[in-house]
PDB file of N, CA and C in Angstrom:
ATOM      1  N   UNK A   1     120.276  72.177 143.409  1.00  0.00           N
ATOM      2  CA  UNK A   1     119.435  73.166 142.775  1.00  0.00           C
ATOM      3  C   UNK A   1     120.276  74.391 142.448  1.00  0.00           C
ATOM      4  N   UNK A   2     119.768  74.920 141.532  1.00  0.00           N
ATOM      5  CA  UNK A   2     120.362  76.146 140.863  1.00  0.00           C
ATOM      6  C   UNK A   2     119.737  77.199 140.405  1.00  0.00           C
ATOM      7  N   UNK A   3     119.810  78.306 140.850  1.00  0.00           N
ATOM      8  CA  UNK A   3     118.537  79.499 140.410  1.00  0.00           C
ATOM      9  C   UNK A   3     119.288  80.171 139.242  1.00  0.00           C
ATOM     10  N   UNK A   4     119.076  79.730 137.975  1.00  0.00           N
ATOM     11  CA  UNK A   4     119.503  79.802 136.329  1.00  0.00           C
ATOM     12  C   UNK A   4     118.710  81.762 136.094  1.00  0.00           C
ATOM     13  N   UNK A   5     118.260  81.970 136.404  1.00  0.00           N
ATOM     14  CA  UNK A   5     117.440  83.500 135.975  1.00  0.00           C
ATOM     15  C   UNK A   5     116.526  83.992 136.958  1.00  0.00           C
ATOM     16  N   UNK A   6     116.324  85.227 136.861  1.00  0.00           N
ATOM     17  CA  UNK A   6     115.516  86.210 137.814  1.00  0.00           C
ATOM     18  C   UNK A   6     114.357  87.484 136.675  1.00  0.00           C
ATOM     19  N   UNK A   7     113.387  87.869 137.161  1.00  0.00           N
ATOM     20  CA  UNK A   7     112.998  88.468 136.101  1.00  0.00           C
ATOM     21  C   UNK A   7     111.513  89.222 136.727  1.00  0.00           C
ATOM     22  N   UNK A   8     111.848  90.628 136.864  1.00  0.00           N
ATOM     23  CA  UNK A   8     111.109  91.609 137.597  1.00  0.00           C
ATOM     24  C   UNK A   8     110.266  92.635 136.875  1.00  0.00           C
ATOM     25  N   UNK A   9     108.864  92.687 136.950  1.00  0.00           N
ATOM     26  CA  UNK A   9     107.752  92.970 136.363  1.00  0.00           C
ATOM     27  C   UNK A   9     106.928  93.794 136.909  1.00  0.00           C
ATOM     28  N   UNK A  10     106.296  94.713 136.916  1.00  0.00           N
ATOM     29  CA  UNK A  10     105.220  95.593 137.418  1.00  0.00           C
ATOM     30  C   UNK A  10     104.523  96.280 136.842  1.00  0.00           C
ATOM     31  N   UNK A  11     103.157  96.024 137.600  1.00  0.00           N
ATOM     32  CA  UNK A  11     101.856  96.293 136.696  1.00  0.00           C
ATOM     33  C   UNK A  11     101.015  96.479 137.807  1.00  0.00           C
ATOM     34  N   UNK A  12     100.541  98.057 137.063  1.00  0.00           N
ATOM     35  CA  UNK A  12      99.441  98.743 138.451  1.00  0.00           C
ATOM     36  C   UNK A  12      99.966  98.364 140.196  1.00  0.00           C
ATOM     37  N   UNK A  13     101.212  99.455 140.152  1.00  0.00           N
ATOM     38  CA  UNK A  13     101.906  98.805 141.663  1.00  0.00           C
ATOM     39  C   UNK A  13     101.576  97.681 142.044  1.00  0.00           C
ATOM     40  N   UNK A  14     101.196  96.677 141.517  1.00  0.00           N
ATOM     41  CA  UNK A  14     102.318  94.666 142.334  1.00  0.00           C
ATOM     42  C   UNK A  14     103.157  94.630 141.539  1.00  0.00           C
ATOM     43  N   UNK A  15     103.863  94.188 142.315  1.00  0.00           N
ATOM     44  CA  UNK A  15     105.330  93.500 141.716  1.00  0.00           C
ATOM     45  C   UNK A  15     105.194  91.932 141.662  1.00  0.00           C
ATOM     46  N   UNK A  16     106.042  91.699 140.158  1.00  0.00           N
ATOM     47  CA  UNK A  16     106.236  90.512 140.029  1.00  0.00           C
ATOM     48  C   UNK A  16     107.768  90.182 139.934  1.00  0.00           C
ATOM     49  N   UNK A  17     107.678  89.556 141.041  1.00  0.00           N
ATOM     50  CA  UNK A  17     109.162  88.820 140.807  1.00  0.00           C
ATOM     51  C   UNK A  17     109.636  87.269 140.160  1.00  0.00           C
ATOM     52  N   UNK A  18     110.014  86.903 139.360  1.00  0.00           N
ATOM     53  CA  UNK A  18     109.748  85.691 138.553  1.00  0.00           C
ATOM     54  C   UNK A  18     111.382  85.147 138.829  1.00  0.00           C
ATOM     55  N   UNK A  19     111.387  83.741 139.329  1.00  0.00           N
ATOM     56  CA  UNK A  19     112.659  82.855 139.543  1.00  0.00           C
ATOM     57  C   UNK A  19     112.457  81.640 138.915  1.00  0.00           C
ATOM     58  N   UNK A  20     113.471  81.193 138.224  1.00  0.00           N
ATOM     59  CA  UNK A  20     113.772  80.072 137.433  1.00  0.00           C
ATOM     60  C   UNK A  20     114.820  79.517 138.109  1.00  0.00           C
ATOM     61  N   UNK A  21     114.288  77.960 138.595  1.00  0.00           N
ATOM     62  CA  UNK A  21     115.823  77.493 139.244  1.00  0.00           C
ATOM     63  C   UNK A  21     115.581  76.138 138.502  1.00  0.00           C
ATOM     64  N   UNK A  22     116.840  75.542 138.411  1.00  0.00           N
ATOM     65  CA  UNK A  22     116.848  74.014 138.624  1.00  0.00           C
ATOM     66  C   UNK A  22     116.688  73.286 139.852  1.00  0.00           C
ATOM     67  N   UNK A  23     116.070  71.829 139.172  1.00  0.00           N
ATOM     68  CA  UNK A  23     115.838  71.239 140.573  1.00  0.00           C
ATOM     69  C   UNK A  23     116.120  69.844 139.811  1.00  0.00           C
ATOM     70  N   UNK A  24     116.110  69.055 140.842  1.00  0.00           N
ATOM     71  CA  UNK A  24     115.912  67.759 140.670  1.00  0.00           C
ATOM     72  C   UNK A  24     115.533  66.878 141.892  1.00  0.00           C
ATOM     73  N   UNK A  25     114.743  67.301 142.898  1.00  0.00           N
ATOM     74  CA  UNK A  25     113.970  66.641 143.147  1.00  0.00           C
ATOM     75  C   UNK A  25     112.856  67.335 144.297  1.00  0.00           C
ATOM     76  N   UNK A  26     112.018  66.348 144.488  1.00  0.00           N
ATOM     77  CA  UNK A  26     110.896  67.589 145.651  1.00  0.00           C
ATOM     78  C   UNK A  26     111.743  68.288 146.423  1.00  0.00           C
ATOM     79  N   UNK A  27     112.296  67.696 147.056  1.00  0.00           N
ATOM     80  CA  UNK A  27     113.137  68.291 148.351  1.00  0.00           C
ATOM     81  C   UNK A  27     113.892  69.720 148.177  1.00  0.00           C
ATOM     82  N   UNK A  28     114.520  69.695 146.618  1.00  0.00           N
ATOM     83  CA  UNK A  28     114.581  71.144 145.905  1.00  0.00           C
ATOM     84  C   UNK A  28     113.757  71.762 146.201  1.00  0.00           C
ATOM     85  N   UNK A  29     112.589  71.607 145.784  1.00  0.00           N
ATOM     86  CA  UNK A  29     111.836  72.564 145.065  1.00  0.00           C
ATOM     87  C   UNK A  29     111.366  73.301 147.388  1.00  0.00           C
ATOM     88  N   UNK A  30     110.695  71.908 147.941  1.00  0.00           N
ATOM     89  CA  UNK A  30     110.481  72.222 149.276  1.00  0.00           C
ATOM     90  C   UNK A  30     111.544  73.433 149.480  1.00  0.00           C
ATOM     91  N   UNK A  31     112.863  73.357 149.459  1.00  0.00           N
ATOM     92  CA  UNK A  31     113.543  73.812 150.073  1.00  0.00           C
ATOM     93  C   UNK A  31     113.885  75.556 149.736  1.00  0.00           C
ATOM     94  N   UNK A  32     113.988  75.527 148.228  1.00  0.00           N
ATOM     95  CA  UNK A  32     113.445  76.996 147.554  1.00  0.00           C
ATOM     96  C   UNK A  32     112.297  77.587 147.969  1.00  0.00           C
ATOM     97  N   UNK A  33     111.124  76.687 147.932  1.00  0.00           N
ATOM     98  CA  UNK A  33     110.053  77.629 148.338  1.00  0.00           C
ATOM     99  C   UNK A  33     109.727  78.085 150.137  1.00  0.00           C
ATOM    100  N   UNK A  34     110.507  76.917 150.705  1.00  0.00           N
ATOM    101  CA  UNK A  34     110.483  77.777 151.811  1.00  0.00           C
ATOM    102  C   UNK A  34     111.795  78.989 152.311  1.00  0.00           C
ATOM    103  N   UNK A  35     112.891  78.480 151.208  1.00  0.00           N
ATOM    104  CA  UNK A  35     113.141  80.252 151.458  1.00  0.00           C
ATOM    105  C   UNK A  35     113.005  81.392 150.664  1.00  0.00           C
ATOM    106  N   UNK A  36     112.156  81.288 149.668  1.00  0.00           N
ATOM    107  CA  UNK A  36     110.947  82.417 149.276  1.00  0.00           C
ATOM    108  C   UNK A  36     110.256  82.966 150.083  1.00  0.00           C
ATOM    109  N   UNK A  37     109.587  82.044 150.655  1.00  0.00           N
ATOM    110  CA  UNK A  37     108.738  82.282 151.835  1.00  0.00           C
ATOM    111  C   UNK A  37     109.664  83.323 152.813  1.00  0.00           C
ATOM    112  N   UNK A  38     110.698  82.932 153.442  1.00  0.00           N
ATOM    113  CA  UNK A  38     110.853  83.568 154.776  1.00  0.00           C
ATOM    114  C   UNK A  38     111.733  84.781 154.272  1.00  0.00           C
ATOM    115  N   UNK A  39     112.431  84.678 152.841  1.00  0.00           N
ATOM    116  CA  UNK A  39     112.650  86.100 152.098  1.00  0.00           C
ATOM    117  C   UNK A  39     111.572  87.160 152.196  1.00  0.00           C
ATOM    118  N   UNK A  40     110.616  86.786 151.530  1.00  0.00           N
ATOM    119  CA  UNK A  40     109.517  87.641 151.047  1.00  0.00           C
ATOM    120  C   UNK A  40     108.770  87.188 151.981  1.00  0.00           C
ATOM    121  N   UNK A  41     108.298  87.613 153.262  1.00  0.00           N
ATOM    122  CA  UNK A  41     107.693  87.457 154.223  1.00  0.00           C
ATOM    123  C   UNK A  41     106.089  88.232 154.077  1.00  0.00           C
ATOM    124  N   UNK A  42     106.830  89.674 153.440  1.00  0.00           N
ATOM    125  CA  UNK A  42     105.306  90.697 153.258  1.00  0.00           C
ATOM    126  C   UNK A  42     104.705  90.158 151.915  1.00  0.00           C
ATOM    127  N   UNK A  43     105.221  89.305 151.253  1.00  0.00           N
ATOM    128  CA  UNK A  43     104.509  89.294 149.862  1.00  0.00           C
ATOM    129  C   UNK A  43     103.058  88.635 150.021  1.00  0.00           C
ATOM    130  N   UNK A  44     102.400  88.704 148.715  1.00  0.00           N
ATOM    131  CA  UNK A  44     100.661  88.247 148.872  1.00  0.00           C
ATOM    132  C   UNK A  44     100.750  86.723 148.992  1.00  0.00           C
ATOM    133  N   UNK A  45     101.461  86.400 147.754  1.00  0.00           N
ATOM    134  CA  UNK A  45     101.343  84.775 146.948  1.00  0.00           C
ATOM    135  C   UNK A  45     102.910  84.790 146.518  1.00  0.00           C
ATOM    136  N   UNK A  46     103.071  83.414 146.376  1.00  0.00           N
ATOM    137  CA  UNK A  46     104.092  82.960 145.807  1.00  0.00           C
ATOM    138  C   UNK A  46     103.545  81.442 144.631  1.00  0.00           C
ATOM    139  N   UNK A  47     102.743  81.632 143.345  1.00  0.00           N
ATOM    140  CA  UNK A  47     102.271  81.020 142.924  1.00  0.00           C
ATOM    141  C   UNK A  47     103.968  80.026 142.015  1.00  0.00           C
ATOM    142  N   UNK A  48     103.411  78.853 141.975  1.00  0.00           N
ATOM    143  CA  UNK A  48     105.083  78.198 140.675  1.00  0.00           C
ATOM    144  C   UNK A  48     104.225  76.857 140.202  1.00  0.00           C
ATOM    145  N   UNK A  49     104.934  76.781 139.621  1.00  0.00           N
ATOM    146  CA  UNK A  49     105.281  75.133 139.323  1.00  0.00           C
ATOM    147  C   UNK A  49     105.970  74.814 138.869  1.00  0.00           C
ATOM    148  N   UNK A  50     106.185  73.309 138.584  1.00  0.00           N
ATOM    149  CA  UNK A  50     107.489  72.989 138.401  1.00  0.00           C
ATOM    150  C   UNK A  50     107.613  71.299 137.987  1.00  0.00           C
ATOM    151  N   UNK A  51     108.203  70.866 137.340  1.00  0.00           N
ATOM    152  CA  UNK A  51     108.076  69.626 136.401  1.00  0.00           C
ATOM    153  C   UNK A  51     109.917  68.698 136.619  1.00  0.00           C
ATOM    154  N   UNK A  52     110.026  67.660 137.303  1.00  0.00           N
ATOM    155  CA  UNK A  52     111.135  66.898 137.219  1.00  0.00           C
ATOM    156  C   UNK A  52     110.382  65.489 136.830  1.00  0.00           C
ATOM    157  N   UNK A  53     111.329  65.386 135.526  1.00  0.00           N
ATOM    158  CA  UNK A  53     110.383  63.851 134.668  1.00  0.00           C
ATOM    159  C   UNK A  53     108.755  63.781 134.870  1.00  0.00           C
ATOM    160  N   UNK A  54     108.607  62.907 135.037  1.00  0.00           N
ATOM    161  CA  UNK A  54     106.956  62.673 135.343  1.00  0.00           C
ATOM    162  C   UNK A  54     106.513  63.692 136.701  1.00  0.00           C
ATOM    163  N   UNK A  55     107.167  63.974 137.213  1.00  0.00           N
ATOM    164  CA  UNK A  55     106.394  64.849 138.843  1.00  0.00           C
ATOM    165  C   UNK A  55     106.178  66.216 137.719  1.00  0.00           C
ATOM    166  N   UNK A  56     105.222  66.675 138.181  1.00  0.00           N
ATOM    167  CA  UNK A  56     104.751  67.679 137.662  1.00  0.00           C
ATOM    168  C   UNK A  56     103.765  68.244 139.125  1.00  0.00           C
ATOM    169  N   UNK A  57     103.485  69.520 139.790  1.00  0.00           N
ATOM    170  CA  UNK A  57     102.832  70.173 140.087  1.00  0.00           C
ATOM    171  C   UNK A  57     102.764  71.489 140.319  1.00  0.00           C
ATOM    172  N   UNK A  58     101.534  72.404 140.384  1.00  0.00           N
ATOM    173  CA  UNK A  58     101.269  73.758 140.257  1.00  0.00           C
ATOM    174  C   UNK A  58     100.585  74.287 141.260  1.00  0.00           C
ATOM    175  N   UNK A  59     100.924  75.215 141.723  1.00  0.00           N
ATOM    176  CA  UNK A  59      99.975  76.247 142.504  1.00  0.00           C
ATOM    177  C   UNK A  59      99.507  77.489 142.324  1.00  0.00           C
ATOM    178  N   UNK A  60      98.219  78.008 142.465  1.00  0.00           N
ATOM    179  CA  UNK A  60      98.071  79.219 142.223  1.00  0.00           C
ATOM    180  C   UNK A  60      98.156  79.716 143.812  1.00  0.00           C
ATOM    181  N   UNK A  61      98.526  79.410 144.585  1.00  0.00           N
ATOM    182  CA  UNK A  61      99.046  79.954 145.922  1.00  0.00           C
ATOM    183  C   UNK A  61      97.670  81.672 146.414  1.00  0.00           C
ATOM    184  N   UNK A  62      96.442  80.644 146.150  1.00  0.00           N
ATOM    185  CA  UNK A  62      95.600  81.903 146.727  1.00  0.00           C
ATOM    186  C   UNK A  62      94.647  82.807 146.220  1.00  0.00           C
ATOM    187  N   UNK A  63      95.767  82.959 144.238  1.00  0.00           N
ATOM    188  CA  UNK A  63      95.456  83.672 143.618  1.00  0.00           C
ATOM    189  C   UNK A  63      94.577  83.077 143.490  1.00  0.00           C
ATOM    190  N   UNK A  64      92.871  83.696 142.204  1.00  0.00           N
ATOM    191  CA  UNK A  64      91.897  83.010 141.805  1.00  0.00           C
ATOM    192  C   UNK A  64      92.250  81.745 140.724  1.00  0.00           C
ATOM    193  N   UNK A  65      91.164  80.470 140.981  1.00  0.00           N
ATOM    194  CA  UNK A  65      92.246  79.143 140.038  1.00  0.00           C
ATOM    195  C   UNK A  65      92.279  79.239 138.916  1.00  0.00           C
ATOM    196  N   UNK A  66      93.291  78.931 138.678  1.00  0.00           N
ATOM    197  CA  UNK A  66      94.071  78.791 137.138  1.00  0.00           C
ATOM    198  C   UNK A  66      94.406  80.243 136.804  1.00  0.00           C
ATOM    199  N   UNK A  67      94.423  81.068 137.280  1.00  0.00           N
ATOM    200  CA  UNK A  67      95.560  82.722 136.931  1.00  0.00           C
ATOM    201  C   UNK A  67      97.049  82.658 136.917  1.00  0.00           C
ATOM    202  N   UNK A  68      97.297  81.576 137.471  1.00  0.00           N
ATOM    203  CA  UNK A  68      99.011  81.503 137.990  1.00  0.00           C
ATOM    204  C   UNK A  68      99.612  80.360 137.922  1.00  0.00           C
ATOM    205  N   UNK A  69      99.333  79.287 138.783  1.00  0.00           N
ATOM    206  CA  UNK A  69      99.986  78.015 138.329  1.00  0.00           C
ATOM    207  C   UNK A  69     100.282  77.374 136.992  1.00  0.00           C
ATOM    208  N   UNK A  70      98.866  77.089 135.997  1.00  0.00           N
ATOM    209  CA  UNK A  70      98.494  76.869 135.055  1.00  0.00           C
ATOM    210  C   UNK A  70      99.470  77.873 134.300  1.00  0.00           C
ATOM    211  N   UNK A  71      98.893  79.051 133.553  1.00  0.00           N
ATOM    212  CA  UNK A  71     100.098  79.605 132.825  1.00  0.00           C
ATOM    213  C   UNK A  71     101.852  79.253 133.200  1.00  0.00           C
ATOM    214  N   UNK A  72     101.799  79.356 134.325  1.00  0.00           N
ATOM    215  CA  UNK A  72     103.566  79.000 134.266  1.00  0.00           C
ATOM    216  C   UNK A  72     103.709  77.344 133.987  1.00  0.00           C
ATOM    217  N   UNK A  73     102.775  76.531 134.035  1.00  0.00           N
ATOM    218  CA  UNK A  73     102.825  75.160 133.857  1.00  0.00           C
ATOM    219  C   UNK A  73     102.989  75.079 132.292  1.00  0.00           C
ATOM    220  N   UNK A  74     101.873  75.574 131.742  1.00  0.00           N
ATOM    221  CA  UNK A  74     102.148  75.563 130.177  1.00  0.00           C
ATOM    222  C   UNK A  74     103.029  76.069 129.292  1.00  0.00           C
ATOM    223  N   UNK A  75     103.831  77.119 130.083  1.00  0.00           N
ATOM    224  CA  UNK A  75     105.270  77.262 129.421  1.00  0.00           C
ATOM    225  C   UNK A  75     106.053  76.787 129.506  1.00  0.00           C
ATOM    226  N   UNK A  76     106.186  76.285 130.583  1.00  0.00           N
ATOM    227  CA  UNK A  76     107.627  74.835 131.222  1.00  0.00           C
ATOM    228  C   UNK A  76     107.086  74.019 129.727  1.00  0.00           C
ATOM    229  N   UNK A  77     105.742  73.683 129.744  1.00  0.00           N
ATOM    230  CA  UNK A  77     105.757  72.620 128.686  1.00  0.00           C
ATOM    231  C   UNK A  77     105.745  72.893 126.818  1.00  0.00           C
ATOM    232  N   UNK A  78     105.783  73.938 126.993  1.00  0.00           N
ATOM    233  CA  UNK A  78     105.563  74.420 125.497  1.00  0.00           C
ATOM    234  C   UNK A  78     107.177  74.550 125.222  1.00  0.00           C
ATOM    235  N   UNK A  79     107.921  75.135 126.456  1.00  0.00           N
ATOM    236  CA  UNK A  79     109.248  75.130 126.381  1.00  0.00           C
ATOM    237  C   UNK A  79     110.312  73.822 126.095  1.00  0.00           C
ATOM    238  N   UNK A  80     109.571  72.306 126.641  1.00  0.00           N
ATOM    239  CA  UNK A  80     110.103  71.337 126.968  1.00  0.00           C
ATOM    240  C   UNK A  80     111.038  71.594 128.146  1.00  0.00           C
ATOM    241  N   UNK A  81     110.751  72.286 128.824  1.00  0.00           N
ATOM    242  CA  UNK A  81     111.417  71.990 129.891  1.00  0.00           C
ATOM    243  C   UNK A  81     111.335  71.065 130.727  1.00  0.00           C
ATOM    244  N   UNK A  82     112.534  70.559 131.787  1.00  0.00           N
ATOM    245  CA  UNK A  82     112.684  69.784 132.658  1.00  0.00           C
ATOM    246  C   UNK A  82     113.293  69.897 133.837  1.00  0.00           C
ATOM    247  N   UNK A  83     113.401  69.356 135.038  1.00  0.00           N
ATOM    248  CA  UNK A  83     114.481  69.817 136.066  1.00  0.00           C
ATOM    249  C   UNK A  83     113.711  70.793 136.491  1.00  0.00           C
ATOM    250  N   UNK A  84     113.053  71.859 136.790  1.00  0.00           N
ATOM    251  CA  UNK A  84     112.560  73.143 136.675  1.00  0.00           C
ATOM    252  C   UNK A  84     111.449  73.415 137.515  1.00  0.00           C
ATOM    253  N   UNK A  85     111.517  74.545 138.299  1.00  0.00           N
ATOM    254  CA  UNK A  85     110.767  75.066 139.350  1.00  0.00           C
ATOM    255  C   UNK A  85     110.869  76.669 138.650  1.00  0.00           C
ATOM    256  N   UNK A  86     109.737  77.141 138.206  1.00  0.00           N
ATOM    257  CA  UNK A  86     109.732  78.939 138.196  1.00  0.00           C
ATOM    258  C   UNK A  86     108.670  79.278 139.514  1.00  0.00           C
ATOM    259  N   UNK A  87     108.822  80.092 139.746  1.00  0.00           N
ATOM    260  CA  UNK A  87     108.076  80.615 141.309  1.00  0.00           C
ATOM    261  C   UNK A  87     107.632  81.526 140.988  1.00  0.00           C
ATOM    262  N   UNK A  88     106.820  82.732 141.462  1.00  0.00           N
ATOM    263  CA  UNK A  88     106.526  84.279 140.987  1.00  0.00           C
ATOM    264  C   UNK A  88     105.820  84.771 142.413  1.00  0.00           C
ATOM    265  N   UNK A  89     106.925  85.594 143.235  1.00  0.00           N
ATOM    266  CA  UNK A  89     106.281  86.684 144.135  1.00  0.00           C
ATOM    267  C   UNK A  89     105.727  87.480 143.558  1.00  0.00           C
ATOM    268  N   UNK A  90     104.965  87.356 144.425  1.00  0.00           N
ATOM    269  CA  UNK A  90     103.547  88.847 144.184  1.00  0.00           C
ATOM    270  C   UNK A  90     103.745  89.508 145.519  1.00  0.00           C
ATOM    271  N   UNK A  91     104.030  91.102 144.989  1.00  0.00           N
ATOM    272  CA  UNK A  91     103.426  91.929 146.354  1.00  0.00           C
ATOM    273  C   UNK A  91     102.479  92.653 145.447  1.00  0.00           C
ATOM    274  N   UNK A  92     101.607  92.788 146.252  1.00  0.00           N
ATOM    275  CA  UNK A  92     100.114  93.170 145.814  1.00  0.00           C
ATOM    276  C   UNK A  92     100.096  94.881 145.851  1.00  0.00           C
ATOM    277  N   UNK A  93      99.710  95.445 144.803  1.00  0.00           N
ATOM    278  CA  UNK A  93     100.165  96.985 144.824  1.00  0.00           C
ATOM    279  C   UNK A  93      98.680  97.364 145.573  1.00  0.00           C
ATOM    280  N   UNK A  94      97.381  97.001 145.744  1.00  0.00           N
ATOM    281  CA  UNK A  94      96.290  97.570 145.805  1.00  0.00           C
ATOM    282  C   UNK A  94      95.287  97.729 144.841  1.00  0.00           C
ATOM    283  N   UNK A  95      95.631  97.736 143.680  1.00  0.00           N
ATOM    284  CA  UNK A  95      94.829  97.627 142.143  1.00  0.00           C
ATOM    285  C   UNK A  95      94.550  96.114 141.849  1.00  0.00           C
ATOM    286  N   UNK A  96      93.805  95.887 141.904  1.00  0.00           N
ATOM    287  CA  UNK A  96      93.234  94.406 141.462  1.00  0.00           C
ATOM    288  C   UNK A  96      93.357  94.203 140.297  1.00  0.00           C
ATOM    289  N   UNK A  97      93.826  93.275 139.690  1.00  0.00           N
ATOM    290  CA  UNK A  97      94.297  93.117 137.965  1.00  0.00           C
ATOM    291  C   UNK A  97      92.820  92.228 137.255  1.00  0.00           C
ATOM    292  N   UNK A  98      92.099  91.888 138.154  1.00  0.00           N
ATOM    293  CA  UNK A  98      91.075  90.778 137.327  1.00  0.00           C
ATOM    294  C   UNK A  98      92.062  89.710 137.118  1.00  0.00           C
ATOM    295  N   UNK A  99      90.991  88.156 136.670  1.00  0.00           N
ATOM    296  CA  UNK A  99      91.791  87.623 136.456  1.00  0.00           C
ATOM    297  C   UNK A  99      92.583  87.414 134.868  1.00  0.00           C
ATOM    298  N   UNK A 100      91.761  88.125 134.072  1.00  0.00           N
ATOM    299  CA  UNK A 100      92.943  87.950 132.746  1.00  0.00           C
ATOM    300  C   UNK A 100      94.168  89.084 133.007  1.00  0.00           C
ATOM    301  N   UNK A 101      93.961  89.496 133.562  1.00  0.00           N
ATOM    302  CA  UNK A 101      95.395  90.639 134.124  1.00  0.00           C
ATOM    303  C   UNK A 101      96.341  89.611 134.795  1.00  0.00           C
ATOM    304  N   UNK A 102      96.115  89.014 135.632  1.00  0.00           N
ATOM    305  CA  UNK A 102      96.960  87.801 136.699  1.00  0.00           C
ATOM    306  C   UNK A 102      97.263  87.012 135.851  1.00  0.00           C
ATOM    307  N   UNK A 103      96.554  86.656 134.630  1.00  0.00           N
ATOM    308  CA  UNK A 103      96.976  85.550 133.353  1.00  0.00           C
ATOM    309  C   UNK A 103      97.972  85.637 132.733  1.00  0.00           C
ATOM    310  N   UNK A 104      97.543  86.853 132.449  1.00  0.00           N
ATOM    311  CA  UNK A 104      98.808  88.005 131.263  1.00  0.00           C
ATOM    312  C   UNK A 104      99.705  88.022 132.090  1.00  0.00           C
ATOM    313  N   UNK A 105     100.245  88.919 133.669  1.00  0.00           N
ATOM    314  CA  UNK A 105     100.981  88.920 134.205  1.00  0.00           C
ATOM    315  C   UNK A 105     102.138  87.650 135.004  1.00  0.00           C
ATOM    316  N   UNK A 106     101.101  86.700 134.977  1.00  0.00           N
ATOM    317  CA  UNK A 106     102.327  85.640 135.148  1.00  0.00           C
ATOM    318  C   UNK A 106     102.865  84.689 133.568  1.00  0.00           C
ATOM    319  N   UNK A 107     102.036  84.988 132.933  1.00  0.00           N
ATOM    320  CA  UNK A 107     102.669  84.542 131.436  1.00  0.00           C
ATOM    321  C   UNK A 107     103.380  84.936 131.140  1.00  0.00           C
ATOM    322  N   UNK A 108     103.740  86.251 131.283  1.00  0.00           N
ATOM    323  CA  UNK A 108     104.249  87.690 130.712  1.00  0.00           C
ATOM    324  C   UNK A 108     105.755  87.020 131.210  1.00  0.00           C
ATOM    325  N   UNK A 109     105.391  87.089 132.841  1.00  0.00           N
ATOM    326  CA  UNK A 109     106.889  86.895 133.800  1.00  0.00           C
ATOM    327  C   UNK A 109     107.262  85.342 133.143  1.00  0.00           C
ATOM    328  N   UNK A 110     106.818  84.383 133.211  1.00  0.00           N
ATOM    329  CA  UNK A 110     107.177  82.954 132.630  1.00  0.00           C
ATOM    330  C   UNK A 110     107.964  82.861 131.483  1.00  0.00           C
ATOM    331  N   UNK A 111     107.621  83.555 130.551  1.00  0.00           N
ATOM    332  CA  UNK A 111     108.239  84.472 128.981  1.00  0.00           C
ATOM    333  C   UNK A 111     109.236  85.032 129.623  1.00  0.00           C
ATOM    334  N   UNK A 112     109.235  85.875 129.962  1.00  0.00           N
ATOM    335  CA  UNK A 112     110.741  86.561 130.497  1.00  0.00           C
ATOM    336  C   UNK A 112     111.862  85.872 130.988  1.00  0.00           C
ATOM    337  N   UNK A 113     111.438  85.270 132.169  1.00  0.00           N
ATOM    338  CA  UNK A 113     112.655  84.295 132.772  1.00  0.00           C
ATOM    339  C   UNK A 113     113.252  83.075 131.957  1.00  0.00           C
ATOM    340  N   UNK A 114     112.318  82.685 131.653  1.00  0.00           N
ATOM    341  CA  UNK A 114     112.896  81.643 130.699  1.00  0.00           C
ATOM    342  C   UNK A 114     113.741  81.846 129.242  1.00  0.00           C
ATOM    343  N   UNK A 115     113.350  82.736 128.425  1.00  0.00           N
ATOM    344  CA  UNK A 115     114.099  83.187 127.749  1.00  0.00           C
ATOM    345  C   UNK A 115     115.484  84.015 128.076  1.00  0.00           C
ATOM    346  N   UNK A 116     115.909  84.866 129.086  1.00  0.00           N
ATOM    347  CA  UNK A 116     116.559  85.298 129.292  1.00  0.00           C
ATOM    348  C   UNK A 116     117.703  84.808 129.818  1.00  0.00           C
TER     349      UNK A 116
END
């Protein structure tokens, strides 16, 4: 695995932190997200998904469904991407975004990392 881009966002104090890695297989992706996890220990969510050949899955990690997984799923695929795990820490500023705010905001970050 290979973390290809990074890409940092904020809106109404949360932070979004957006990671693009390569992967090629679960055990990648397991292994990134649990050291997201023990990185970002205080964060809210760590919503991703992530697509190698046919495996495909998403999480909205908490957030309300389909605000987070889903958008970053549909850019991996609009992108043709493959190999690919994007992740997105959230630390939660206190301002509640609704959920077309959480839509916009992880689309927003998905757009960023990947292009860059």
């Amino acid at each position: 695995m290979k973390l290809l881009n990074t890409y940092t966002l904020e809106i109404k104090k949360s932070k979004f932190l957006a990671f693009y890695y390569e992967v090629n297989s679960k055990e990648d992706v397991d292994f990134v997200l649990e050291n997201l996890k023990k990185e970002h220990k205080k964060a809210r969510h760590i919503p991703y998904s992530y697509k190698i050949g046919s495996l495909v899955r998403k999480s909205d990690d908490k957030e309300p469904s389909g605000t987070a997984g889903l958008p970053i799923y549909n850019l991996i695929e609009l992108n043709n991407l493959d190999n690919c795990l994007i992740a997105i820490v959230r630390y939660f500023g206190g301002i509640k975004l609704g959920s077309g705010g959480l839509l916009r905001a992880y689309a927003n970050c998905t757009k960023e990392v990947i292009k860059r």
